[in-house]
PDB file of N, CA and C in Angstrom:
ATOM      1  N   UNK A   1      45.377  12.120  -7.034  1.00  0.00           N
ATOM      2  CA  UNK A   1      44.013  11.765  -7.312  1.00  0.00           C
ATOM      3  C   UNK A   1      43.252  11.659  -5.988  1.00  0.00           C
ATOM      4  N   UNK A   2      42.147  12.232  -5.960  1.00  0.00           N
ATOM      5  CA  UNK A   2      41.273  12.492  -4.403  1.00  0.00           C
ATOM      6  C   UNK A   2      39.872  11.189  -5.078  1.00  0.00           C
ATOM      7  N   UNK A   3      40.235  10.248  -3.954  1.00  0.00           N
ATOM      8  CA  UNK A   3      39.119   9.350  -4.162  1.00  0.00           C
ATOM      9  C   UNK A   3      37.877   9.828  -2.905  1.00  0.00           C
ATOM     10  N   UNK A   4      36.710   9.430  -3.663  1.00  0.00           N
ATOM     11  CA  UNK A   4      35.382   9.681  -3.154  1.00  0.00           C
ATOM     12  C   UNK A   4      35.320   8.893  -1.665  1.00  0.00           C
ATOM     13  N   UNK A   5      35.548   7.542  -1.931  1.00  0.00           N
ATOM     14  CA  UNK A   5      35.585   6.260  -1.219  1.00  0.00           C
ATOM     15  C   UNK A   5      36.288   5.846  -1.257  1.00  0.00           C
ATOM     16  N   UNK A   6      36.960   5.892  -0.139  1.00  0.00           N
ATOM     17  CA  UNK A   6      38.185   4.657  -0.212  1.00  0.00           C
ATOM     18  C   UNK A   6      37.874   3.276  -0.163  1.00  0.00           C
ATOM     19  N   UNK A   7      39.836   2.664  -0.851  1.00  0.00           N
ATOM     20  CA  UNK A   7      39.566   1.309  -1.144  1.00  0.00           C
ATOM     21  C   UNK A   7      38.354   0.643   0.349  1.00  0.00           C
ATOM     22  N   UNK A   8      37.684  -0.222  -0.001  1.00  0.00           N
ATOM     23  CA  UNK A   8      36.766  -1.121   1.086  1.00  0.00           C
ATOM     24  C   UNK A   8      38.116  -2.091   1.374  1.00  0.00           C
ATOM     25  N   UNK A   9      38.380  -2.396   2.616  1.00  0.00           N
ATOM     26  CA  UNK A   9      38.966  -3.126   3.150  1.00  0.00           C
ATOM     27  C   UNK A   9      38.196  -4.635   3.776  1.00  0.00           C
ATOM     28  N   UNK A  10      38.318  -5.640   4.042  1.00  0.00           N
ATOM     29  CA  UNK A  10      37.954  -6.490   4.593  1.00  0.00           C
ATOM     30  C   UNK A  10      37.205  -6.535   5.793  1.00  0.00           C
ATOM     31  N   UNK A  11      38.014  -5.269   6.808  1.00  0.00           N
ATOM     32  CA  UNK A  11      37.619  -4.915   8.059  1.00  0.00           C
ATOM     33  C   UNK A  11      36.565  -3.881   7.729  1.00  0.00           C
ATOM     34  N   UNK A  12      35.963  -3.265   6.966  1.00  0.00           N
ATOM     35  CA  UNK A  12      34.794  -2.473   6.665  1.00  0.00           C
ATOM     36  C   UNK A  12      33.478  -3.602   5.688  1.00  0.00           C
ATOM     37  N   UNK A  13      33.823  -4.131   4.960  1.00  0.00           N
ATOM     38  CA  UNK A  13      32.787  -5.156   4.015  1.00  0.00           C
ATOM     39  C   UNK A  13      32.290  -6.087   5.226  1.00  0.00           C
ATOM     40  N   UNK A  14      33.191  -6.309   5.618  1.00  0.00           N
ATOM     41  CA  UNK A  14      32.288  -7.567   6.495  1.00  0.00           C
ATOM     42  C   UNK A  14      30.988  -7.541   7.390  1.00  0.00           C
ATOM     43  N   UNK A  15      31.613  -6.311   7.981  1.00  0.00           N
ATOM     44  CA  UNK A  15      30.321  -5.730   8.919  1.00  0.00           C
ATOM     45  C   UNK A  15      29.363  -5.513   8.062  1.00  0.00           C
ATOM     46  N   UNK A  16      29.374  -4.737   6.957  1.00  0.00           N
ATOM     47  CA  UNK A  16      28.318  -4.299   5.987  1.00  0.00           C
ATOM     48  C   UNK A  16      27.516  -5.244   5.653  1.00  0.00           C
ATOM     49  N   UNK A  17      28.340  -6.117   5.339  1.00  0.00           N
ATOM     50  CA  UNK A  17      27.360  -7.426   4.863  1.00  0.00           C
ATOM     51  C   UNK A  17      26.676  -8.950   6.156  1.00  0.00           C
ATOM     52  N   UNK A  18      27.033  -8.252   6.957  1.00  0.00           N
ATOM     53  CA  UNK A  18      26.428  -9.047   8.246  1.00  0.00           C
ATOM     54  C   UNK A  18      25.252  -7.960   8.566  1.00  0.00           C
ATOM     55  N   UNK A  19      25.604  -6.525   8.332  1.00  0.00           N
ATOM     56  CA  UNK A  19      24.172  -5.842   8.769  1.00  0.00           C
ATOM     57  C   UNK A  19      23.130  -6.034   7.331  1.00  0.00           C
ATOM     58  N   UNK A  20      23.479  -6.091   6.627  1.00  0.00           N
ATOM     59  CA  UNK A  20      22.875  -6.402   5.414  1.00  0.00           C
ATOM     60  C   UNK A  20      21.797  -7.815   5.135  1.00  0.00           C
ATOM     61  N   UNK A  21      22.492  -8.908   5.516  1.00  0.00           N
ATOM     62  CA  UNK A  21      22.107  -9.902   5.657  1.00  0.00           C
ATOM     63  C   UNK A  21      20.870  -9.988   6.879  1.00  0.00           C
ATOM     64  N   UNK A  22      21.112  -9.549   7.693  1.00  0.00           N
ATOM     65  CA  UNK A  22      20.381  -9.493   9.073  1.00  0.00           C
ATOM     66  C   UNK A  22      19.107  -8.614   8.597  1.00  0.00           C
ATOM     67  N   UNK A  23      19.036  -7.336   8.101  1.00  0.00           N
ATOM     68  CA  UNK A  23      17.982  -6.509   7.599  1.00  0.00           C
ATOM     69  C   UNK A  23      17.117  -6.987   6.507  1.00  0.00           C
ATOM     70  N   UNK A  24      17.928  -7.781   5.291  1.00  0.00           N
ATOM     71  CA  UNK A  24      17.465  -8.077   4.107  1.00  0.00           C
ATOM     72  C   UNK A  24      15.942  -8.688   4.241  1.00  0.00           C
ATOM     73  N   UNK A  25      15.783 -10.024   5.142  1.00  0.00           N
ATOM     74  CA  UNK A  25      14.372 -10.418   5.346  1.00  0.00           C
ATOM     75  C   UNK A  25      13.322  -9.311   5.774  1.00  0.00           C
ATOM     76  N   UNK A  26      13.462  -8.442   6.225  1.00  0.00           N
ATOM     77  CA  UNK A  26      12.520  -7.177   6.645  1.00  0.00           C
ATOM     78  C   UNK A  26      12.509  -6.190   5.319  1.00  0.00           C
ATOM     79  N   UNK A  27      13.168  -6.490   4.527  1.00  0.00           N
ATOM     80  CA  UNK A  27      13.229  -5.557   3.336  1.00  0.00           C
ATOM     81  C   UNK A  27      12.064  -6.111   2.154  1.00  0.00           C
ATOM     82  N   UNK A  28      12.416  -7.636   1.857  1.00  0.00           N
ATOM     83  CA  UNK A  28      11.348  -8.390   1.675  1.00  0.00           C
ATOM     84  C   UNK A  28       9.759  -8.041   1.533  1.00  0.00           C
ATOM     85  N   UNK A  29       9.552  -8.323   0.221  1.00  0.00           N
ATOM     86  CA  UNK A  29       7.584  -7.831   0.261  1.00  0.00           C
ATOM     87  C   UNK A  29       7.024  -8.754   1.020  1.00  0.00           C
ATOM     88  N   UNK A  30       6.081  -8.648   2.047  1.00  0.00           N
ATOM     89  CA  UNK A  30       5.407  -9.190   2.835  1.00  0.00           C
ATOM     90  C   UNK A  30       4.473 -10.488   1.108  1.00  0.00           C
ATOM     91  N   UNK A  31       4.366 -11.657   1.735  1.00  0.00           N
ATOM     92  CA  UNK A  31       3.707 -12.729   1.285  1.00  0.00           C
ATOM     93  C   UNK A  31       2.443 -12.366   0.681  1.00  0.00           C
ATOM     94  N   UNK A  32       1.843 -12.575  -0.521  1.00  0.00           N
ATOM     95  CA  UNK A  32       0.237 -11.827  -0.878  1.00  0.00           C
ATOM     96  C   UNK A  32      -0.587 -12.859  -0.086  1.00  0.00           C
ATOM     97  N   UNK A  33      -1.823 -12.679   0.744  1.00  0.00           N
ATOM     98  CA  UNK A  33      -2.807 -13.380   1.072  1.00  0.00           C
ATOM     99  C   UNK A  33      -3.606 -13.295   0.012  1.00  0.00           C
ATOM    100  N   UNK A  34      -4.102 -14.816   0.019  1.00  0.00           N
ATOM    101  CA  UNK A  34      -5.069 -15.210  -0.736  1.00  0.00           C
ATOM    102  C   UNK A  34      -6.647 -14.256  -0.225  1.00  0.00           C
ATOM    103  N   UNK A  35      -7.490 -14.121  -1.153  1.00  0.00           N
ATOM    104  CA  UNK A  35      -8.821 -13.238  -0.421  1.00  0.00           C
ATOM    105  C   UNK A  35      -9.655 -15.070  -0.196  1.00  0.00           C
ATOM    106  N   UNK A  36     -10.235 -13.989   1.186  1.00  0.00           N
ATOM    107  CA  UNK A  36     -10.994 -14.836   1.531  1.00  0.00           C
ATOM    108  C   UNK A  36     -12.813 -15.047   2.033  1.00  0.00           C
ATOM    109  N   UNK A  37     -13.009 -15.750   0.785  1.00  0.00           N
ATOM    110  CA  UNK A  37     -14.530 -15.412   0.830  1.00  0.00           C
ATOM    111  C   UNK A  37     -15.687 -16.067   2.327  1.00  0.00           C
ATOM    112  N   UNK A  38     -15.397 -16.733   2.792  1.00  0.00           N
ATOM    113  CA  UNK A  38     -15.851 -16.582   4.328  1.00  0.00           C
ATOM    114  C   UNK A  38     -16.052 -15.048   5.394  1.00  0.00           C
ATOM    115  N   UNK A  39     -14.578 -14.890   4.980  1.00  0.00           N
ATOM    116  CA  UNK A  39     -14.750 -13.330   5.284  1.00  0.00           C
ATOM    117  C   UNK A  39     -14.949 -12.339   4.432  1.00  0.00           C
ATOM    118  N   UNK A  40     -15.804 -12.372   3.378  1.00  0.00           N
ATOM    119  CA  UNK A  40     -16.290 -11.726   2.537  1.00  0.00           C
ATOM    120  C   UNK A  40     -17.800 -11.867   2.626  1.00  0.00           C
ATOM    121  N   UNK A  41     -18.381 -13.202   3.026  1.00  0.00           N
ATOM    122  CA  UNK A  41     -19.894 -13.066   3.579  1.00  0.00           C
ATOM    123  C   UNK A  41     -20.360 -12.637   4.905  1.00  0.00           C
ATOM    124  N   UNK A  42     -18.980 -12.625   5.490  1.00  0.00           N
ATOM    125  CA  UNK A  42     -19.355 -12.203   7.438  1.00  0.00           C
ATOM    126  C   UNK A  42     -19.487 -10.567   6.679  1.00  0.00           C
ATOM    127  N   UNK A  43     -18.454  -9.781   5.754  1.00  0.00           N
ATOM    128  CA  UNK A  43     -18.805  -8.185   5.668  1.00  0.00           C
ATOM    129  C   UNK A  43     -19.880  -7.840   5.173  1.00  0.00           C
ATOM    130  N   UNK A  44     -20.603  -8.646   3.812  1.00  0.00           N
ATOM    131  CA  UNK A  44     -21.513  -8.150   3.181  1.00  0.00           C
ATOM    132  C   UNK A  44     -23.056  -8.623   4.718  1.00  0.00           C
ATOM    133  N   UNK A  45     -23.182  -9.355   5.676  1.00  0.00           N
ATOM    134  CA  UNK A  45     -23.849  -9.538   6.150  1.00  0.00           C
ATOM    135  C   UNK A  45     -23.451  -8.638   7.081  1.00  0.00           C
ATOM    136  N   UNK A  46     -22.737  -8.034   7.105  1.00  0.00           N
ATOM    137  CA  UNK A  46     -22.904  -6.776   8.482  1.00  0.00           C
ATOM    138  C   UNK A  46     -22.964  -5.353   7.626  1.00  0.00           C
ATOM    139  N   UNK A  47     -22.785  -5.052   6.253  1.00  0.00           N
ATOM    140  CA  UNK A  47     -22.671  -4.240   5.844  1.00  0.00           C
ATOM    141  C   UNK A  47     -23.673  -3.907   4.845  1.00  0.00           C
ATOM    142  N   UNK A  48     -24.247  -5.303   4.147  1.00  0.00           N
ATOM    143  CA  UNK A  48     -24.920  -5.369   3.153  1.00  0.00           C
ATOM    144  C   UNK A  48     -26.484  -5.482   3.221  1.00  0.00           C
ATOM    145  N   UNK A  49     -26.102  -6.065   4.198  1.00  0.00           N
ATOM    146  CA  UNK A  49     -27.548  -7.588   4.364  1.00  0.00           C
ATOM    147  C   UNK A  49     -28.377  -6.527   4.530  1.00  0.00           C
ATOM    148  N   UNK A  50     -28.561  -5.217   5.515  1.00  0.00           N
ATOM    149  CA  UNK A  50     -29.831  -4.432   5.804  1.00  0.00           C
ATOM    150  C   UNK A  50     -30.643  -4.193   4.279  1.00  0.00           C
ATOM    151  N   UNK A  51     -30.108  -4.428   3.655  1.00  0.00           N
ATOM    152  CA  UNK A  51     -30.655  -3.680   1.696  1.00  0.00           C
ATOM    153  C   UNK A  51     -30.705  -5.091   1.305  1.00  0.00           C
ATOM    154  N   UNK A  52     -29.789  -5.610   0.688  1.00  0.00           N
ATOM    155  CA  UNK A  52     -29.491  -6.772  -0.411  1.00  0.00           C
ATOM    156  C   UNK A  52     -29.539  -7.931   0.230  1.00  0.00           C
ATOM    157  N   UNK A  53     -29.967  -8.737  -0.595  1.00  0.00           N
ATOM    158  CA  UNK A  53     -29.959 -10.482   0.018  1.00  0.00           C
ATOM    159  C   UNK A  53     -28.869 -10.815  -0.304  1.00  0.00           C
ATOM    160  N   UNK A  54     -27.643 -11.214   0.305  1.00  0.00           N
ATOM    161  CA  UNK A  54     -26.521 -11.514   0.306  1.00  0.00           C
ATOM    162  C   UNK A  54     -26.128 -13.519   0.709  1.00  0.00           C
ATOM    163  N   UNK A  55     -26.891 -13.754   0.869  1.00  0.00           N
ATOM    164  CA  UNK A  55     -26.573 -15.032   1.346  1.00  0.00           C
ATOM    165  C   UNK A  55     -27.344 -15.740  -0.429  1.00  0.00           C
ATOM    166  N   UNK A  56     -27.704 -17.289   0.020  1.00  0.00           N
ATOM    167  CA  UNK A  56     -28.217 -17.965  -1.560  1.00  0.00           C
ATOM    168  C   UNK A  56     -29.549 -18.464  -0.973  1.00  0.00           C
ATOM    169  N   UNK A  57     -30.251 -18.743  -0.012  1.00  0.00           N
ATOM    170  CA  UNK A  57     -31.172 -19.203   0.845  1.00  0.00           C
ATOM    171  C   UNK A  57     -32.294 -17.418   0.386  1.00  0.00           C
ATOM    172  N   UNK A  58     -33.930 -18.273  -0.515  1.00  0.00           N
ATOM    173  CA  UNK A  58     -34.477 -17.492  -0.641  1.00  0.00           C
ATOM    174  C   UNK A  58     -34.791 -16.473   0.841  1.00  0.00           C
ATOM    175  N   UNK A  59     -34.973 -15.457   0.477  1.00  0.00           N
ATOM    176  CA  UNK A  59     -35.457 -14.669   1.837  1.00  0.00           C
ATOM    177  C   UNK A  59     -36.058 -13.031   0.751  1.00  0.00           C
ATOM    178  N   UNK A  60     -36.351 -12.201   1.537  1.00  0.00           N
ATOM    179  CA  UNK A  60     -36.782 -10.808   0.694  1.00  0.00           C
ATOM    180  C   UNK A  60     -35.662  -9.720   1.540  1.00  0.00           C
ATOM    181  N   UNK A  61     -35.352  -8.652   0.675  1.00  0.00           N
ATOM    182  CA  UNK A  61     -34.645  -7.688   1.212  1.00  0.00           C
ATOM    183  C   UNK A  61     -35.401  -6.541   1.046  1.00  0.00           C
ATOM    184  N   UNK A  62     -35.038  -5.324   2.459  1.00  0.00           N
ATOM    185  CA  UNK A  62     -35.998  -4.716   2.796  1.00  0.00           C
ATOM    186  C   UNK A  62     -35.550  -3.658   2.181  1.00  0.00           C
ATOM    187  N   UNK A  63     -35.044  -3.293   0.782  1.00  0.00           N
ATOM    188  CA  UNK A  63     -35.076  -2.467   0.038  1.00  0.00           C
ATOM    189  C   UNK A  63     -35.532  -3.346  -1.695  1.00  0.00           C
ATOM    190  N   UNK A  64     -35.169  -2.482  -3.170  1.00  0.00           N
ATOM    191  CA  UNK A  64     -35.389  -3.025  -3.805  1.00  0.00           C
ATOM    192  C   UNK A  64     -33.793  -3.034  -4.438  1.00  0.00           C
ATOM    193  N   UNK A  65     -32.862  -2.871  -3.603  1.00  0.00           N
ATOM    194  CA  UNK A  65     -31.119  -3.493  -4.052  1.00  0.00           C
ATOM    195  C   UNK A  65     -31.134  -4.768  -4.468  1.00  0.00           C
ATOM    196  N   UNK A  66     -30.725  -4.476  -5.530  1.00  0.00           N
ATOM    197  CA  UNK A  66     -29.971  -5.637  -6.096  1.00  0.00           C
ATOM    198  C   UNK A  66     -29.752  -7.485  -5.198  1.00  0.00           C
ATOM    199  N   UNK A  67     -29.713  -8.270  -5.476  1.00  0.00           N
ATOM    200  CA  UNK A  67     -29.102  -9.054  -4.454  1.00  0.00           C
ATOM    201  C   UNK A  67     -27.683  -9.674  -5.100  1.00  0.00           C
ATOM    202  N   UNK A  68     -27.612  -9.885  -4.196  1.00  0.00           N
ATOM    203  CA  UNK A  68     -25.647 -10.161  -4.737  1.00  0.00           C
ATOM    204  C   UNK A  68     -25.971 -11.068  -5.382  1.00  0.00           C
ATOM    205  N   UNK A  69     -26.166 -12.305  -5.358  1.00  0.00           N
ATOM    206  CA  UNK A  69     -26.413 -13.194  -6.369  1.00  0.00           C
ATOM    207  C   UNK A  69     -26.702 -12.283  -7.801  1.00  0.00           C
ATOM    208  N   UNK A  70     -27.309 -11.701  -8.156  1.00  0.00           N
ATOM    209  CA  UNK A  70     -27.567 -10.949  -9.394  1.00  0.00           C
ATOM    210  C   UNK A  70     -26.690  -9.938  -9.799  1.00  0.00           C
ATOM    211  N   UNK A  71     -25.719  -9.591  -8.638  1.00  0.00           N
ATOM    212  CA  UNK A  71     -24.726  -8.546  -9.036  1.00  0.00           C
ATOM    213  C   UNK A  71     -23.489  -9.593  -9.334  1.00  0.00           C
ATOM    214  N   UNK A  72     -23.543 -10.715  -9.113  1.00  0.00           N
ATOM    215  CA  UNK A  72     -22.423 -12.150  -9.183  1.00  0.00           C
ATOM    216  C   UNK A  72     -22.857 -11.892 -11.034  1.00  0.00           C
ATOM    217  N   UNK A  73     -24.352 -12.243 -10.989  1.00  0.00           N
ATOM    218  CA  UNK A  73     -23.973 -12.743 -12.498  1.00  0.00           C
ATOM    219  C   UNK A  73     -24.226 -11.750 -13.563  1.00  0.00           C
ATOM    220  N   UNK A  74     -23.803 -10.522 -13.407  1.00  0.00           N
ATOM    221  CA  UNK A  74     -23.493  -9.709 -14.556  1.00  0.00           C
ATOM    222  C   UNK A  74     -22.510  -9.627 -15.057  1.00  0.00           C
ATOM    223  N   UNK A  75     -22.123  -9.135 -16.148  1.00  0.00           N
ATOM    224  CA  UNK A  75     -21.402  -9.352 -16.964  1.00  0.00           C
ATOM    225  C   UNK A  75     -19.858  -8.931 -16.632  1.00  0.00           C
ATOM    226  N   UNK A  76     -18.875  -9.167 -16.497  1.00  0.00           N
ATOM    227  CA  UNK A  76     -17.972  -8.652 -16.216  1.00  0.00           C
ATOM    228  C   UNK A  76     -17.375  -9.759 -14.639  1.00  0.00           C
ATOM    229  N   UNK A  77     -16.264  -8.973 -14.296  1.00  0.00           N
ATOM    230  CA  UNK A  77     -16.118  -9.827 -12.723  1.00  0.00           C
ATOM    231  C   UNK A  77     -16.513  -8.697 -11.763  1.00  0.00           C
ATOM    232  N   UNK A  78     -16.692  -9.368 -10.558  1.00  0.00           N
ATOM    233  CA  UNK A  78     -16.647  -8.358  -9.681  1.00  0.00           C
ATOM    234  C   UNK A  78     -15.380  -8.411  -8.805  1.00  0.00           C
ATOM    235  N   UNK A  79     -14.591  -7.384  -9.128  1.00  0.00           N
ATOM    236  CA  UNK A  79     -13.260  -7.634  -8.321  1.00  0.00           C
ATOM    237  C   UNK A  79     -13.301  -7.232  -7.258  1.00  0.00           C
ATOM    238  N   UNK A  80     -11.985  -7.021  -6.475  1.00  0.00           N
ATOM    239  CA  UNK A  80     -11.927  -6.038  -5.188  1.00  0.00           C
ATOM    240  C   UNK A  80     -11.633  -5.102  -5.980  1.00  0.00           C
ATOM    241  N   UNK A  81     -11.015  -4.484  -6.930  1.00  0.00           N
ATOM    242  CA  UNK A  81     -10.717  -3.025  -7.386  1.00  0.00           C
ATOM    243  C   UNK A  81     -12.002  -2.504  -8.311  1.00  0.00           C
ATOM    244  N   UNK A  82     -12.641  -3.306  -8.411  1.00  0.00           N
ATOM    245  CA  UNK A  82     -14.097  -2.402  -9.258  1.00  0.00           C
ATOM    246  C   UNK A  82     -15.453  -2.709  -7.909  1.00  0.00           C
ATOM    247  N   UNK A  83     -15.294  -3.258  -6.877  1.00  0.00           N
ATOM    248  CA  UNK A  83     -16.072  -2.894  -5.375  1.00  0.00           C
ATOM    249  C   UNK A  83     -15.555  -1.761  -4.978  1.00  0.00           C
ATOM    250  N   UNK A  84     -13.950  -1.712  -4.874  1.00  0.00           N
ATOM    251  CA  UNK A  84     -13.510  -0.698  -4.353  1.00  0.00           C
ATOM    252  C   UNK A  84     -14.197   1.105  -4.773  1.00  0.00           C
ATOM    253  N   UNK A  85     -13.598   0.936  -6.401  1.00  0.00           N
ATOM    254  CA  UNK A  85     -14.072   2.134  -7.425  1.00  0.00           C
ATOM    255  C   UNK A  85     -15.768   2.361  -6.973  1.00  0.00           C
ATOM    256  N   UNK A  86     -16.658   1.175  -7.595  1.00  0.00           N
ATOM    257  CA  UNK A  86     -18.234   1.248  -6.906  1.00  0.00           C
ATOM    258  C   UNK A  86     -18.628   1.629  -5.279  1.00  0.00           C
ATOM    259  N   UNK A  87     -17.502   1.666  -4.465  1.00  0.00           N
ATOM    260  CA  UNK A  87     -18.516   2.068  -3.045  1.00  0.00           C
ATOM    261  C   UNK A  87     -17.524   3.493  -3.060  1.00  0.00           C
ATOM    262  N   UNK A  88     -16.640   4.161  -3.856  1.00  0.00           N
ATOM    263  CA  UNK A  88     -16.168   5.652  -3.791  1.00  0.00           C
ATOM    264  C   UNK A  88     -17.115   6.393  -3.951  1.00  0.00           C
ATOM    265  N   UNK A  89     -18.272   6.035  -5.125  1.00  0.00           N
ATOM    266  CA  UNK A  89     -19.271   6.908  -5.534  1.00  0.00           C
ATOM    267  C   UNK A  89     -20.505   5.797  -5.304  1.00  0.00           C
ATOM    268  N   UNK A  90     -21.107   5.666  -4.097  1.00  0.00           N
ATOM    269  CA  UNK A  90     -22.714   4.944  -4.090  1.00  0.00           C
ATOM    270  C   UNK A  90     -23.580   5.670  -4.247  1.00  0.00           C
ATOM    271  N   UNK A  91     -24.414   5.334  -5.300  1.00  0.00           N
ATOM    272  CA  UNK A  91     -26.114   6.075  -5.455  1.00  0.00           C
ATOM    273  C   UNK A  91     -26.248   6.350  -4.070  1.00  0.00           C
ATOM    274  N   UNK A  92     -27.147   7.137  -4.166  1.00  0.00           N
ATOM    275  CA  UNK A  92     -28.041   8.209  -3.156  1.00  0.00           C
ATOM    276  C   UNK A  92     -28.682   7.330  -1.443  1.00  0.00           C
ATOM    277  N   UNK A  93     -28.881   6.260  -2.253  1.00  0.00           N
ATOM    278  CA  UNK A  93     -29.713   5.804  -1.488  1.00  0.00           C
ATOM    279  C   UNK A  93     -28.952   4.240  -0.410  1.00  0.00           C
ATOM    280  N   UNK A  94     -27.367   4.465  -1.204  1.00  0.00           N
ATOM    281  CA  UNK A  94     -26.634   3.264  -0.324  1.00  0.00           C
ATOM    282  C   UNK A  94     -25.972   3.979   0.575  1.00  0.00           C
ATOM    283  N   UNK A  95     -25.542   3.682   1.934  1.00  0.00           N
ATOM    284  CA  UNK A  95     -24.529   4.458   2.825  1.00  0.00           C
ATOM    285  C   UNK A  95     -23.016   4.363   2.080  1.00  0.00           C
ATOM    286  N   UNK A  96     -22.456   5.336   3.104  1.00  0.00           N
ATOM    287  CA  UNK A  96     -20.828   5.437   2.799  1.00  0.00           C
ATOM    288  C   UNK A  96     -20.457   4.094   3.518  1.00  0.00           C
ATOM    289  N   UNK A  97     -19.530   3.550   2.424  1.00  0.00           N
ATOM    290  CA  UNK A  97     -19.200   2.298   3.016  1.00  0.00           C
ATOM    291  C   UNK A  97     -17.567   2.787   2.573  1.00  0.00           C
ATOM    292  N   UNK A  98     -16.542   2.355   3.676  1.00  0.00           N
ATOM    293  CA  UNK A  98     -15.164   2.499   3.266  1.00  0.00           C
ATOM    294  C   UNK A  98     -14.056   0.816   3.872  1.00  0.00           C
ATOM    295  N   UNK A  99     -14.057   0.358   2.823  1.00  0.00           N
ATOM    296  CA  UNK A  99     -13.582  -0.976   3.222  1.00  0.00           C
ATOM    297  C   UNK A  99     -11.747  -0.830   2.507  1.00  0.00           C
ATOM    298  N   UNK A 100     -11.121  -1.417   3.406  1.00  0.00           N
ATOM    299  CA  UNK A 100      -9.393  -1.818   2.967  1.00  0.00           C
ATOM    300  C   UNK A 100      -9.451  -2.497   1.732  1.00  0.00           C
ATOM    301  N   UNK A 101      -8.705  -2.204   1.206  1.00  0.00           N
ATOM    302  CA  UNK A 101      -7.910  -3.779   0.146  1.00  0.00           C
ATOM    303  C   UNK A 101      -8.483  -4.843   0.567  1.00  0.00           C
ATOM    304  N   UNK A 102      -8.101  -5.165   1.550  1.00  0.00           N
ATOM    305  CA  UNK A 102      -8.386  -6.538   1.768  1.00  0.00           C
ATOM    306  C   UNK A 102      -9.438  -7.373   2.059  1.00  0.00           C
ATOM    307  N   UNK A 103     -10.677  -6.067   2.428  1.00  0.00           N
ATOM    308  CA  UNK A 103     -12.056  -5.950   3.196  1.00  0.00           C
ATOM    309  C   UNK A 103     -12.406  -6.410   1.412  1.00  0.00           C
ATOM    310  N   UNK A 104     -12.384  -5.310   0.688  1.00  0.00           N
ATOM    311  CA  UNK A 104     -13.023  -5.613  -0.703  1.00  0.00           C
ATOM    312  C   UNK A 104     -12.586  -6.556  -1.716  1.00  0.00           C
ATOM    313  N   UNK A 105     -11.548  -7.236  -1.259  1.00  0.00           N
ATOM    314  CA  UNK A 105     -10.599  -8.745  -2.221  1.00  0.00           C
ATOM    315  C   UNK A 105     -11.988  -9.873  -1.729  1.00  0.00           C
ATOM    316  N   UNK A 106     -11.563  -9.622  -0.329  1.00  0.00           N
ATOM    317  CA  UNK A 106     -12.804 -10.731  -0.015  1.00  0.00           C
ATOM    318  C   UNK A 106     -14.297 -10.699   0.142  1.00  0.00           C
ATOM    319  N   UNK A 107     -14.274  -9.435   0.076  1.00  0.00           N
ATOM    320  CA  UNK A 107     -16.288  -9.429  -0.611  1.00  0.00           C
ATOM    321  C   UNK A 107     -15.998  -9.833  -1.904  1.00  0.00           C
ATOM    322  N   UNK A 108     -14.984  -9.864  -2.523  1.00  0.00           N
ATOM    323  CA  UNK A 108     -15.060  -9.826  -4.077  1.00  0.00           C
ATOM    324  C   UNK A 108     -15.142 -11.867  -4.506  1.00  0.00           C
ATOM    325  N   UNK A 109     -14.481 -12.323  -3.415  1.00  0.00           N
ATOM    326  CA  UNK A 109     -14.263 -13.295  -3.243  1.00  0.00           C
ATOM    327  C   UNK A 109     -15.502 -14.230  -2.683  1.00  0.00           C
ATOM    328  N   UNK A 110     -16.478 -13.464  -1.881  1.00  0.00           N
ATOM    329  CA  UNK A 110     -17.617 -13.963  -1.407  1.00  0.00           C
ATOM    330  C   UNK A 110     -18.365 -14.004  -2.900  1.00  0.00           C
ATOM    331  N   UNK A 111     -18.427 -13.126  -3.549  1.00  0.00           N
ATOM    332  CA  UNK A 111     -18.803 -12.604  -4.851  1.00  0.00           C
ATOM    333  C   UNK A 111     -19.213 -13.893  -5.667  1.00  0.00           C
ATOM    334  N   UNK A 112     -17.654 -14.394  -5.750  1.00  0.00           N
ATOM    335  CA  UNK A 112     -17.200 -15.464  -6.894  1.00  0.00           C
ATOM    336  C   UNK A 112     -18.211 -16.955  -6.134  1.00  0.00           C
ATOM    337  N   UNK A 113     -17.643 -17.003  -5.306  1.00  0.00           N
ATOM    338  CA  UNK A 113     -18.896 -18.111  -4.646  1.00  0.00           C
ATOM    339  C   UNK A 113     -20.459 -17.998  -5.302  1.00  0.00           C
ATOM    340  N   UNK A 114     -20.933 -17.116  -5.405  1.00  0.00           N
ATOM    341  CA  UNK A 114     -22.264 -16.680  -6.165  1.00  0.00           C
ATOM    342  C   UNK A 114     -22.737 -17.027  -6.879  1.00  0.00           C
ATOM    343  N   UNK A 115     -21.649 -17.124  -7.928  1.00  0.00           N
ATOM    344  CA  UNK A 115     -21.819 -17.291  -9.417  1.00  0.00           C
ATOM    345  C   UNK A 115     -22.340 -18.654 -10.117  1.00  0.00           C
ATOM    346  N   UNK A 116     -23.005 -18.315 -11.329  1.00  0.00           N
ATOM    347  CA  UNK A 116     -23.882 -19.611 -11.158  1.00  0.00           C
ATOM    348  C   UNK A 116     -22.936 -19.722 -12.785  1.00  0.00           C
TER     349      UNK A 116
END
């Protein structure tokens, strides 16, 4: 009988499982961060603010965009994955905006602050 693998001996497992052990934490899914809406009003104010009133303090915006407060309270949530989907395709008249995961968790998160 022709074995594939031979028997594992003591002197072969051990090592395996000391390199094993040693690698395993790097194998590990990195921890989820919470989004964070602080840094979700620093983006929409460097990204937003030229169009939309993004803060809650009356002021006028120098287009006729939306203001986040009013995009807070429509119907639905505003996530990071439906910001994300919404800045793939912006009307005509918004720039290309291309934000990470994590850029759009926490606008989404500035978002939720909004909401009345």
């Amino acid at each position: 009988m022709v074995r594939l693998f031979p028997r594992a001996t003591g002197v072969v497992v051990l090592p395996a499982l000391v390199a094993l052990s040693l690698v395993s934490p790097f194998l590990a899914a990195a921890p989820a961060r919470a989004a964070d809406a602080a840094a979700g009003q620093v983006i929409a104010q460097r990204w937003c603010a030229s169009c939309h009133v993004v803060g809650t303090a009356p002021q006028s915006a120098a287009s006729d965009a939306p203001t986040f407060a009013a995009i807070a309270a429509r119907d639905g949530d505003v996530s990071g994955a439906w910001l994300a989907f919404r800045l793939l395709k912006p009307h005509p008249q918004m720039p290309q905006v291309s934000l990470t995961r994590t850029e759009a968790a926490d606008l989404a998160a500035y978002f939720a602050t909004l909401k009345k």
